[in-house]
Protein backbone atom coordinates (compact mmCIF):
# COMPACT_ATOMS: atom_id res chain seq x y z
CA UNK A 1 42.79 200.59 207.60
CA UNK A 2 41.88 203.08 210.18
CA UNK A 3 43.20 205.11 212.56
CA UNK A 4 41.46 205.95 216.28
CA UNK A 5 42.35 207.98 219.03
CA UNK A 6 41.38 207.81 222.38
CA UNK A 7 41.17 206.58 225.79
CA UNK A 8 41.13 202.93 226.95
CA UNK A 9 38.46 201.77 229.63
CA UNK A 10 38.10 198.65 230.99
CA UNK A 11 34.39 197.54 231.12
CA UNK A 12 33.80 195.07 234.13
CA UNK A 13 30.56 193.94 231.90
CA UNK A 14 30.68 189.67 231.36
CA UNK A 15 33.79 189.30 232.49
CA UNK A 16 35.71 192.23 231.33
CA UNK A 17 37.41 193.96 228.17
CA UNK A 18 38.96 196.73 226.89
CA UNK A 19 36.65 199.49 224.96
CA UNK A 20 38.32 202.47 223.12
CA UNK A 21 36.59 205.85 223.62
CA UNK A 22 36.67 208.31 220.95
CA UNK A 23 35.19 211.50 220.23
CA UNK A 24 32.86 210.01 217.44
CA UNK A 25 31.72 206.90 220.13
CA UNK A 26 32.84 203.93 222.11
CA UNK A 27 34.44 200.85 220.14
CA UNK A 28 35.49 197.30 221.58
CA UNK A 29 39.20 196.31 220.83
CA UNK A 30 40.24 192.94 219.80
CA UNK A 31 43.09 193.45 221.62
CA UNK A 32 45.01 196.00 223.56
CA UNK A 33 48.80 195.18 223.94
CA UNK A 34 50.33 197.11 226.62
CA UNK A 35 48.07 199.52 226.84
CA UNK A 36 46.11 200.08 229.96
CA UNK A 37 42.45 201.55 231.58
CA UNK A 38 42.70 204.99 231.41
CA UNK A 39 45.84 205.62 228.76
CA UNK A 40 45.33 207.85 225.88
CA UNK A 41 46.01 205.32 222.00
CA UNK A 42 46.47 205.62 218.74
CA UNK A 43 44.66 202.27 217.20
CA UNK A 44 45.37 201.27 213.54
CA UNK A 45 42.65 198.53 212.83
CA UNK A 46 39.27 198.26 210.66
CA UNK A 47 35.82 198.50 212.01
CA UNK A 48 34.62 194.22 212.04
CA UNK A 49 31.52 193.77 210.32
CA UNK A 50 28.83 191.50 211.24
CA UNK A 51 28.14 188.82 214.44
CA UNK A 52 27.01 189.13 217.44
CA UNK A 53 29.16 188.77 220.61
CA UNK A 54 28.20 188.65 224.83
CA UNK A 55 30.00 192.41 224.73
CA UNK A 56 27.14 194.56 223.72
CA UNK A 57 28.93 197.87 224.12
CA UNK A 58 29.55 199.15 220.23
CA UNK A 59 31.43 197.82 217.22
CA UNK A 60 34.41 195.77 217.45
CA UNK A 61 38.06 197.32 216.14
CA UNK A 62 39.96 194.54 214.80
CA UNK A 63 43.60 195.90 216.17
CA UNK A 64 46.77 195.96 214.14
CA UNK A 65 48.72 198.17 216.19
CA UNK A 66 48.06 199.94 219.21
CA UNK A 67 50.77 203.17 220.44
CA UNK A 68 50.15 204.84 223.94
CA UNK A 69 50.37 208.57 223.24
């Protein structure tokens, strides 16, 4: 388990989803909770290995828990 902070942006890219942005690069979150475009997080989640998905915008964070800073 991991732990990320950063901003959330909402990509408009097929269809939309949620991307965190860190200092060390941009991840795509499995989920986001409450959380909303532009809030500063604190993500607890692992890094997902492997696959291909239509979101080509960085490795996917497999979220456990999500607080808004």
């Amino acid at each position: 388990m991991a732990t990320f902070t950063g901003t959330v942006r909402k990509n408009d890219l097929e269809g939309g989803f949620f991307e965190l942005t860190t200092s060390s690069g941009t991840y795509r979150l499995s989920k986001h909770g409450k959380a909303s475009a532009g809030d500063k997080v604190e993500v607890e989640g692992e890094i997902e290995g492997g696959g291909f998905g239509i979101h080509m915008s960085g490795p996917s964070i497999k979220v456990s828990s999500i607080r808004v800073l």
